[in-house]
C-alpha atoms as a PDB file:
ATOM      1  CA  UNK A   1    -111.711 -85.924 -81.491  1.00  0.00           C
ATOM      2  CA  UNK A   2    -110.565 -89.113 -82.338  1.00  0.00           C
ATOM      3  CA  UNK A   3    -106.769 -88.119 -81.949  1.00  0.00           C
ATOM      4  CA  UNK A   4    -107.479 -86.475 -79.002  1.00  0.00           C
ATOM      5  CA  UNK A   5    -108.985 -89.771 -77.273  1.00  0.00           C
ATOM      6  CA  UNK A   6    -106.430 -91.634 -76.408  1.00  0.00           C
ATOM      7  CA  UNK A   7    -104.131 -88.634 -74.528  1.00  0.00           C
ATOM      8  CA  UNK A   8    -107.900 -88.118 -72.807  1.00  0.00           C
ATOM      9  CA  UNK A   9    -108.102 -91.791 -71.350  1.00  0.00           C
ATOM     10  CA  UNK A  10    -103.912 -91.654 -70.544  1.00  0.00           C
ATOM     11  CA  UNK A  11    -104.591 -88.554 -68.199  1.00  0.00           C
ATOM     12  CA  UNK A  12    -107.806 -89.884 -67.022  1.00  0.00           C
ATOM     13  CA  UNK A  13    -105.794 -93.182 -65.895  1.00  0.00           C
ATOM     14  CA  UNK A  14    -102.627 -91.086 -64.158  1.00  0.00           C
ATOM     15  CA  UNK A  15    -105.659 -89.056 -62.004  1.00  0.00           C
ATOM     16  CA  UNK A  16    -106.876 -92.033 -61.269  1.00  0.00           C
ATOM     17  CA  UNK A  17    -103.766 -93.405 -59.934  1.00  0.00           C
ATOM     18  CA  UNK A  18    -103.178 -90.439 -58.271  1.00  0.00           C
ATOM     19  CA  UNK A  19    -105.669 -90.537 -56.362  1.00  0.00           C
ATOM     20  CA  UNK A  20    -105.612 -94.308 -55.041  1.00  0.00           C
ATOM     21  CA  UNK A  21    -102.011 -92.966 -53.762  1.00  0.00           C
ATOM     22  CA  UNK A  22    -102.741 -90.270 -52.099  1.00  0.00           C
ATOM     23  CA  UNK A  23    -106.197 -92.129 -50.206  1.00  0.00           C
ATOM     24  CA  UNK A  24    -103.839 -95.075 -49.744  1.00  0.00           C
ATOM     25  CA  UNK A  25    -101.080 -92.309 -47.834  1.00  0.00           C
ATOM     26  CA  UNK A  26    -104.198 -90.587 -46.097  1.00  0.00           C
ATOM     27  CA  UNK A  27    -104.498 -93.867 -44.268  1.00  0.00           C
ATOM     28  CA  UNK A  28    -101.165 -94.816 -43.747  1.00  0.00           C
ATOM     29  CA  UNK A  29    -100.520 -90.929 -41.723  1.00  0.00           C
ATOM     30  CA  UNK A  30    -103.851 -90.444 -40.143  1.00  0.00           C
ATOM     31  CA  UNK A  31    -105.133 -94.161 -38.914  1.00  0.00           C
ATOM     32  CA  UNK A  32    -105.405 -93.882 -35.089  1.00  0.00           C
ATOM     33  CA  UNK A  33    -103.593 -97.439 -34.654  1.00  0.00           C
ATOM     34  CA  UNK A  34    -100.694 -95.932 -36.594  1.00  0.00           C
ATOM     35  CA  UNK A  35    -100.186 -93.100 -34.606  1.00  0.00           C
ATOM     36  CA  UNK A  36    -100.402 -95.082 -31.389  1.00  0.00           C
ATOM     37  CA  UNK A  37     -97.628 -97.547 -32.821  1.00  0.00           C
ATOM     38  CA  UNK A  38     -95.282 -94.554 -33.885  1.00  0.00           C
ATOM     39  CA  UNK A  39     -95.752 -93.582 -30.064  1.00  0.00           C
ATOM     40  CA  UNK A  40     -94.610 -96.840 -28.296  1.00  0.00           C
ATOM     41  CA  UNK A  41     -91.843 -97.148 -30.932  1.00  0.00           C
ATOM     42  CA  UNK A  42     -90.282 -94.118 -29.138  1.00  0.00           C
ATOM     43  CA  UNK A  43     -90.800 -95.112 -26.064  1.00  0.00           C
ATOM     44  CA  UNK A  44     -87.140 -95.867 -24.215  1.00  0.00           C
ATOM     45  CA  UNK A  45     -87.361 -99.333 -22.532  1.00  0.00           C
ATOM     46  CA  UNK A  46     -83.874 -99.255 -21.384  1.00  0.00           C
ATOM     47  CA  UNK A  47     -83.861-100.145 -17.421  1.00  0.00           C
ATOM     48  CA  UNK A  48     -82.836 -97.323 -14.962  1.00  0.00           C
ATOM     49  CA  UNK A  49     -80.820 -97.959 -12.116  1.00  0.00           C
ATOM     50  CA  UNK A  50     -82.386 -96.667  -8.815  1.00  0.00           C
ATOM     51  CA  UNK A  51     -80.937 -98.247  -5.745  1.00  0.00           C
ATOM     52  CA  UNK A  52     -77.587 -97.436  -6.735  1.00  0.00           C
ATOM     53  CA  UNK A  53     -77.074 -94.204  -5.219  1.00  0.00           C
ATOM     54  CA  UNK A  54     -78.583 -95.660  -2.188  1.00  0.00           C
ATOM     55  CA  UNK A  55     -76.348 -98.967  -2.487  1.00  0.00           C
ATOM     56  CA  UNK A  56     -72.778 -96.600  -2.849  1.00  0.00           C
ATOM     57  CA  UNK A  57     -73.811 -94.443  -0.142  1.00  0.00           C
ATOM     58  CA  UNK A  58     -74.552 -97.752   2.081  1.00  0.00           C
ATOM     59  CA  UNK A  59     -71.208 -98.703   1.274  1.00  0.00           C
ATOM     60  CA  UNK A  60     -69.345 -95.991   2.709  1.00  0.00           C
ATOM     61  CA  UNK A  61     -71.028 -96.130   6.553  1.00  0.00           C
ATOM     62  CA  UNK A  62     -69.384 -97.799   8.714  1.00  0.00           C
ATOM     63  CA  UNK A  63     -69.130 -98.569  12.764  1.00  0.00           C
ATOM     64  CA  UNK A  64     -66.228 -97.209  14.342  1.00  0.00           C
ATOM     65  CA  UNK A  65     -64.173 -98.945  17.325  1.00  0.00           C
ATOM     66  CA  UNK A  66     -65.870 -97.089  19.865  1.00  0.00           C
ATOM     67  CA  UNK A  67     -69.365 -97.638  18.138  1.00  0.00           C
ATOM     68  CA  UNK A  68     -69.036-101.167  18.413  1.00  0.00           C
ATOM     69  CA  UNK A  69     -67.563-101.819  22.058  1.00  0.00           C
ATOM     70  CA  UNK A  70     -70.602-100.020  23.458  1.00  0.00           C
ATOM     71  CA  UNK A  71     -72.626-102.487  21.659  1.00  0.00           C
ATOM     72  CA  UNK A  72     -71.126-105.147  23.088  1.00  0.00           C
ATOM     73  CA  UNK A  73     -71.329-103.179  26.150  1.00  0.00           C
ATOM     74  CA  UNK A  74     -74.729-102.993  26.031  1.00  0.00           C
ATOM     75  CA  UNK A  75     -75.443-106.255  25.069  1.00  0.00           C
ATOM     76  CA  UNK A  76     -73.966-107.796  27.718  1.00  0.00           C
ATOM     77  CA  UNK A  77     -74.822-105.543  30.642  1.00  0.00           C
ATOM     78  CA  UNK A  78     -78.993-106.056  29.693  1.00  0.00           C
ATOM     79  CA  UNK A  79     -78.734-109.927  31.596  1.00  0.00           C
ATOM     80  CA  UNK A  80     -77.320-112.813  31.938  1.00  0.00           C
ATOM     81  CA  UNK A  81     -76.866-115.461  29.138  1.00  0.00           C
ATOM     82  CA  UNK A  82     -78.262-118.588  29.261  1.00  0.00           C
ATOM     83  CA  UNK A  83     -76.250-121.058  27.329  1.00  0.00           C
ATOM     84  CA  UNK A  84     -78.310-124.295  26.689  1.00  0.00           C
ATOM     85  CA  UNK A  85     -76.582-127.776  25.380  1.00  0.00           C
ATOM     86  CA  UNK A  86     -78.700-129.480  22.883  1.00  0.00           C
ATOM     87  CA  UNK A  87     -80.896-131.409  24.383  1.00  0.00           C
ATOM     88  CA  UNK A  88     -80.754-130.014  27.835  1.00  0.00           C
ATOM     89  CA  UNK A  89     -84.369-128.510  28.753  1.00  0.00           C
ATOM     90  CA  UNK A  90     -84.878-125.214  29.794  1.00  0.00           C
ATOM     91  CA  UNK A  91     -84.910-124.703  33.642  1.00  0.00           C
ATOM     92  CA  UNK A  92     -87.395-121.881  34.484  1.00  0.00           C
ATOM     93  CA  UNK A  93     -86.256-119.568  37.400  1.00  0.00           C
ATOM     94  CA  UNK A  94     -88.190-120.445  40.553  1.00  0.00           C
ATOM     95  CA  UNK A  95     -90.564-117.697  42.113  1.00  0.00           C
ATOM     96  CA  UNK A  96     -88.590-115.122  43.844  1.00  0.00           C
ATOM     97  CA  UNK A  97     -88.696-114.823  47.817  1.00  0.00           C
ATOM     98  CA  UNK A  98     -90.416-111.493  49.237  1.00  0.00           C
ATOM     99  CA  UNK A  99     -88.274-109.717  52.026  1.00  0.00           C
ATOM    100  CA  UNK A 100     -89.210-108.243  55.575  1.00  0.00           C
ATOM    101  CA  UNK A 101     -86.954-106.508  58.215  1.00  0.00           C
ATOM    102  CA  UNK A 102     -87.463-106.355  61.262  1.00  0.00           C
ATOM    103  CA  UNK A 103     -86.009-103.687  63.262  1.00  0.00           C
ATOM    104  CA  UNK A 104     -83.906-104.160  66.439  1.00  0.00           C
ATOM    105  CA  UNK A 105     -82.828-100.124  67.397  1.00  0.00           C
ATOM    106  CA  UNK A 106     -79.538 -99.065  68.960  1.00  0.00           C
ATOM    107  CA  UNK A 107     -77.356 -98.857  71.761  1.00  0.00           C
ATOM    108  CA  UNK A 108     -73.842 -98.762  72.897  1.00  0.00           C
ATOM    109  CA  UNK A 109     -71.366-100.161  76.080  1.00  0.00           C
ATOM    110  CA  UNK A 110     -67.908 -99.947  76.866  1.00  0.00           C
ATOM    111  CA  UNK A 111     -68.326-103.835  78.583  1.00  0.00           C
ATOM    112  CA  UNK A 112     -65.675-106.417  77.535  1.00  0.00           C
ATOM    113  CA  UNK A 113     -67.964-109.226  78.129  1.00  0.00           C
ATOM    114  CA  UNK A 114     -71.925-109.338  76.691  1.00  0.00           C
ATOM    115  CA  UNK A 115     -73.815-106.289  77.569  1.00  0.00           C
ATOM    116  CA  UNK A 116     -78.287-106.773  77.036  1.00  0.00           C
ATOM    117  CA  UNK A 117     -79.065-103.720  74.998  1.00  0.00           C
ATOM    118  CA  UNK A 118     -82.957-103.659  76.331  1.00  0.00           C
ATOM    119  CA  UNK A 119     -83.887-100.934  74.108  1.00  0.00           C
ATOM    120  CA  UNK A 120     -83.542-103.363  70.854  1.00  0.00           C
ATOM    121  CA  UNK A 121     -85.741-106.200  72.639  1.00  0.00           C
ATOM    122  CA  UNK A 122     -88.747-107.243  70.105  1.00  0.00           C
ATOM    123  CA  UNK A 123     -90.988-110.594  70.154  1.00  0.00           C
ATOM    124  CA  UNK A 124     -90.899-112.679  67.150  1.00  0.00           C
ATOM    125  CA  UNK A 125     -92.580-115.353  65.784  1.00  0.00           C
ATOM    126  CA  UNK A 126     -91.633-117.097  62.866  1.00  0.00           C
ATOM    127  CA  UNK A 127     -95.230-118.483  62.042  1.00  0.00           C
ATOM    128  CA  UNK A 128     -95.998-114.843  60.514  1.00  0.00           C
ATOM    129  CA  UNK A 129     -94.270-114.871  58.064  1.00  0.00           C
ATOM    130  CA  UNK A 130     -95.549-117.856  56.340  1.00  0.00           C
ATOM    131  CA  UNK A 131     -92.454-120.271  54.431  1.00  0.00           C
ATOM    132  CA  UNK A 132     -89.130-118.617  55.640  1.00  0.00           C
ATOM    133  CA  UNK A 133     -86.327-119.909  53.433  1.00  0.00           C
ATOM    134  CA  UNK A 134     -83.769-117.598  54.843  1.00  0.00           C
ATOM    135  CA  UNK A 135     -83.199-114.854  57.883  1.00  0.00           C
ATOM    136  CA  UNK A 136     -79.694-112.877  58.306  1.00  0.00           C
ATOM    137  CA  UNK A 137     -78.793-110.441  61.260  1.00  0.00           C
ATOM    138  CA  UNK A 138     -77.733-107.430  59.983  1.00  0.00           C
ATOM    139  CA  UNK A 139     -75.760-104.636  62.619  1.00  0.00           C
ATOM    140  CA  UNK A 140     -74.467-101.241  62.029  1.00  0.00           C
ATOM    141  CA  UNK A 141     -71.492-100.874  64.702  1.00  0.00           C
ATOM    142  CA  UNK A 142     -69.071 -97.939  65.439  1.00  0.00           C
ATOM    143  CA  UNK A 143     -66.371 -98.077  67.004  1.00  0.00           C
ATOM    144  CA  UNK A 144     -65.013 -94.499  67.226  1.00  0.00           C
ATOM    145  CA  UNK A 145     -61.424 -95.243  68.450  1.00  0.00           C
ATOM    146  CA  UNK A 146     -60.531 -98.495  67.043  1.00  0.00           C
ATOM    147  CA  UNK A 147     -58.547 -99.887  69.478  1.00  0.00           C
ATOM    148  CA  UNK A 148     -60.036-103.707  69.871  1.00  0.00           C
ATOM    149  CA  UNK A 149     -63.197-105.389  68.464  1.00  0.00           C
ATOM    150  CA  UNK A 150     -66.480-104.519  68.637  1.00  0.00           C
ATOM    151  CA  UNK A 151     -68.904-107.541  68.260  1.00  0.00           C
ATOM    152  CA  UNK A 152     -72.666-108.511  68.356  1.00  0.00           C
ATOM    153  CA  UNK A 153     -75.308-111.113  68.159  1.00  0.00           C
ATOM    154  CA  UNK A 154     -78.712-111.367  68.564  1.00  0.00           C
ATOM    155  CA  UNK A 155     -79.937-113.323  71.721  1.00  0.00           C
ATOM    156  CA  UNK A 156     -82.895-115.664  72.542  1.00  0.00           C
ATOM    157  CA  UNK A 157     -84.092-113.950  75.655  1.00  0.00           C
ATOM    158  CA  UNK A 158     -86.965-116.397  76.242  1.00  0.00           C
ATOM    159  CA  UNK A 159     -85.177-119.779  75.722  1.00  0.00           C
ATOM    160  CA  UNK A 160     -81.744-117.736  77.351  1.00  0.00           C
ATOM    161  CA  UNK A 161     -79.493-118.961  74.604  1.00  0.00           C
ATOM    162  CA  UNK A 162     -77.624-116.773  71.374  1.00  0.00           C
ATOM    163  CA  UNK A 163     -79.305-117.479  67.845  1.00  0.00           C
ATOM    164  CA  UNK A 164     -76.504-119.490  66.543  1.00  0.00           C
ATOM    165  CA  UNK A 165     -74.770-118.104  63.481  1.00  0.00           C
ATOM    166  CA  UNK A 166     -75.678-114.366  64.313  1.00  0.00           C
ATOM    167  CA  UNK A 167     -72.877-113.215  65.990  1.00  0.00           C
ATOM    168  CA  UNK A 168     -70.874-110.586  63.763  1.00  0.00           C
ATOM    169  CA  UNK A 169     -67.095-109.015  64.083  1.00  0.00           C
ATOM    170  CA  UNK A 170     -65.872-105.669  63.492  1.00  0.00           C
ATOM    171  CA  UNK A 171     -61.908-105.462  63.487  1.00  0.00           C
ATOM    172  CA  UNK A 172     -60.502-102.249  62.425  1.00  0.00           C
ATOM    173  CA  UNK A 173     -62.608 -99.879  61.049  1.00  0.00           C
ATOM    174  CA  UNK A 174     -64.235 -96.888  62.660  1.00  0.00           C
ATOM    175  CA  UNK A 175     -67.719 -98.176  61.095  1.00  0.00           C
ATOM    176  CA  UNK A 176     -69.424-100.845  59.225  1.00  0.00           C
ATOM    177  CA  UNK A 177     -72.638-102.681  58.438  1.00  0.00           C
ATOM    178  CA  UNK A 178     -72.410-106.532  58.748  1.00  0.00           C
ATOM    179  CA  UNK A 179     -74.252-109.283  57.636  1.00  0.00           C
ATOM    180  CA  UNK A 180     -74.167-112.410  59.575  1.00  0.00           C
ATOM    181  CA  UNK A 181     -74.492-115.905  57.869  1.00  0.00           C
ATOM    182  CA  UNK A 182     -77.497-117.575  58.036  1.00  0.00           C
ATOM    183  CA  UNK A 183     -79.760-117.679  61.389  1.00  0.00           C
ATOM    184  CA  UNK A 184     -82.718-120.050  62.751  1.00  0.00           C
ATOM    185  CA  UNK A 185     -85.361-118.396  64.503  1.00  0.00           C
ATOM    186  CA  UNK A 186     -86.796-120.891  67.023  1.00  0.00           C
ATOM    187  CA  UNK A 187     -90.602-121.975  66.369  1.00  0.00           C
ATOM    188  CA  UNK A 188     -93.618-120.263  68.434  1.00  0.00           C
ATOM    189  CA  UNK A 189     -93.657-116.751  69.692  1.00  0.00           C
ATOM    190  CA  UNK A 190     -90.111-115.537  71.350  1.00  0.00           C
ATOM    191  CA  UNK A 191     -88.659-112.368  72.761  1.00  0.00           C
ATOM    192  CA  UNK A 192     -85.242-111.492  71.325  1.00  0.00           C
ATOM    193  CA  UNK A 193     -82.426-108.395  72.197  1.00  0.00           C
ATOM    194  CA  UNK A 194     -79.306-107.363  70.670  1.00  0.00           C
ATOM    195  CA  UNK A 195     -75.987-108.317  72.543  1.00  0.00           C
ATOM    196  CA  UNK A 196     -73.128-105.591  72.024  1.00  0.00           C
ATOM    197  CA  UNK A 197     -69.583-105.680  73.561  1.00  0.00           C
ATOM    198  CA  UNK A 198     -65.959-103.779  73.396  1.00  0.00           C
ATOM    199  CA  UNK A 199     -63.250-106.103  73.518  1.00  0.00           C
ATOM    200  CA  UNK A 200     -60.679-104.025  75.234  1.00  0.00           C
ATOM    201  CA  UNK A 201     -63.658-101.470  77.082  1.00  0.00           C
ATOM    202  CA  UNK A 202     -63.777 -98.721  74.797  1.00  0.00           C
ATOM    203  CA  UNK A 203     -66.425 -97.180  73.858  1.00  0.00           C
ATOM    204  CA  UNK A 204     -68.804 -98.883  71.272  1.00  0.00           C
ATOM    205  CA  UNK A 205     -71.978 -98.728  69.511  1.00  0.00           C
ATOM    206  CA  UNK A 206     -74.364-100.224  67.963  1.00  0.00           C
ATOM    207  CA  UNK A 207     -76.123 -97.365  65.156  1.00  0.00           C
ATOM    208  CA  UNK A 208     -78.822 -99.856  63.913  1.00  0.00           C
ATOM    209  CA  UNK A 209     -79.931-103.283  64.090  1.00  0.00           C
ATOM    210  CA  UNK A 210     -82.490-105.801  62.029  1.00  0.00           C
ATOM    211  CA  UNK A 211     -82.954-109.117  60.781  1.00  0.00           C
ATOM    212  CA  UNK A 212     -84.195-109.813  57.152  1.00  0.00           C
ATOM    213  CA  UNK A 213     -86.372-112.641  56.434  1.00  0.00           C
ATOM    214  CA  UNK A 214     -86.997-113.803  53.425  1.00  0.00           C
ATOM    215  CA  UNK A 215     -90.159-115.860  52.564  1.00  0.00           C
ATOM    216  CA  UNK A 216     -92.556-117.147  50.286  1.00  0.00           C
END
């Protein structure tokens, strides 16, 4: 027994070291903070591109000739451009005038001098129509063998005297619309009539008259 003691207590010791090694590996492989470690380790971290495919396709779009003249087009057909100077205020556009017409009718002569076409009398007066800034005389004429003029103007029957500035010219061809320049209608209530006549007697006519005010 006694020789035997000593191999007992050696074996006894290598168990015993055995044994801390493996418990000590036990925790090493099966700790729950270990395994979570070995996890992130293999986790890739390396950045991934993602716009890039978006960023070479931008790259190849582009606007050709045509594309870009309708812009421009477009852009300058949608209003006028207001180009300030520094320090120059901006001048708001005033409130825009409201429009009436008045009509006159139709008629015709084959007179050189002034012919009264009754049938386009009308009264007028200008207090109606509240602030007139501007009235025109507008006449349709025809003149269906165009030999001479054919002319009109609108006529003050009451105070016998033509509204100055409305008389209009047609010279050569077969039909037009004309706008006269600017007219004064005389203050209070007045009756007016269209005057038509054919320079060299032919026939003439007068398709449509009317005067446009414009007020505020």
């Amino acid at each position: 027994m006694q020789d035997n003691s000593p191999t007992h207590l050696i074996l006894i010791g290598l168990l015993m070291i055995i044994a801390v090694n493996l418990f000590v590996l036990d925790l090493k492989v099966f700790t729950p903070s270990s395994i979570q470690l070995s996890d992130v380790s293999t986790v890739n971290t390396s950045p991934t591109p993602l716009i890039s495919p978006i960023s070479s396709n931008l790259s190849n779009l582009s606007c050709p000739a045509s594309c870009l003249s309708a812009i421009q087009q477009a852009t300058t057909s949608a209003g006028p451009t207001v180009n300030l100077q520094q320090g120059q205020p901006l001048q708001m556009a005033s409130r825009s005038s409201r429009e009436f017409y008045i009509p006159l009718g139709s008629g015709s002569t084959s007179k050189s001098n002034w012919d009264d076409l009754t049938a386009t009398e009308t009264v007028i007066d200008p207090g109606n129509y509240g602030n007139i800034k501007e009235a025109y005389f507008i006449a349709s004429l025809r003149n269906p063998t165009q030999n001479g003029q054919a002319e009109a103007q609108l006529y003050n029957v009451t105070d016998k005297h033509p509204v100055w500035g409305s008389q209009v010219t047609m010279n050569g061809p077969s039909s037009q619309t004309i706008t006269s320049g600017k007219i004064t209608l005389d203050n209070g209530t007045k009756l007016y009539r269209v005057q038509l006549k054919s320079t060299l007697s032919y026939q003439a006519f007068l398709d449509n008259a009317k005067i446009r005010i414009m007020y505020e």
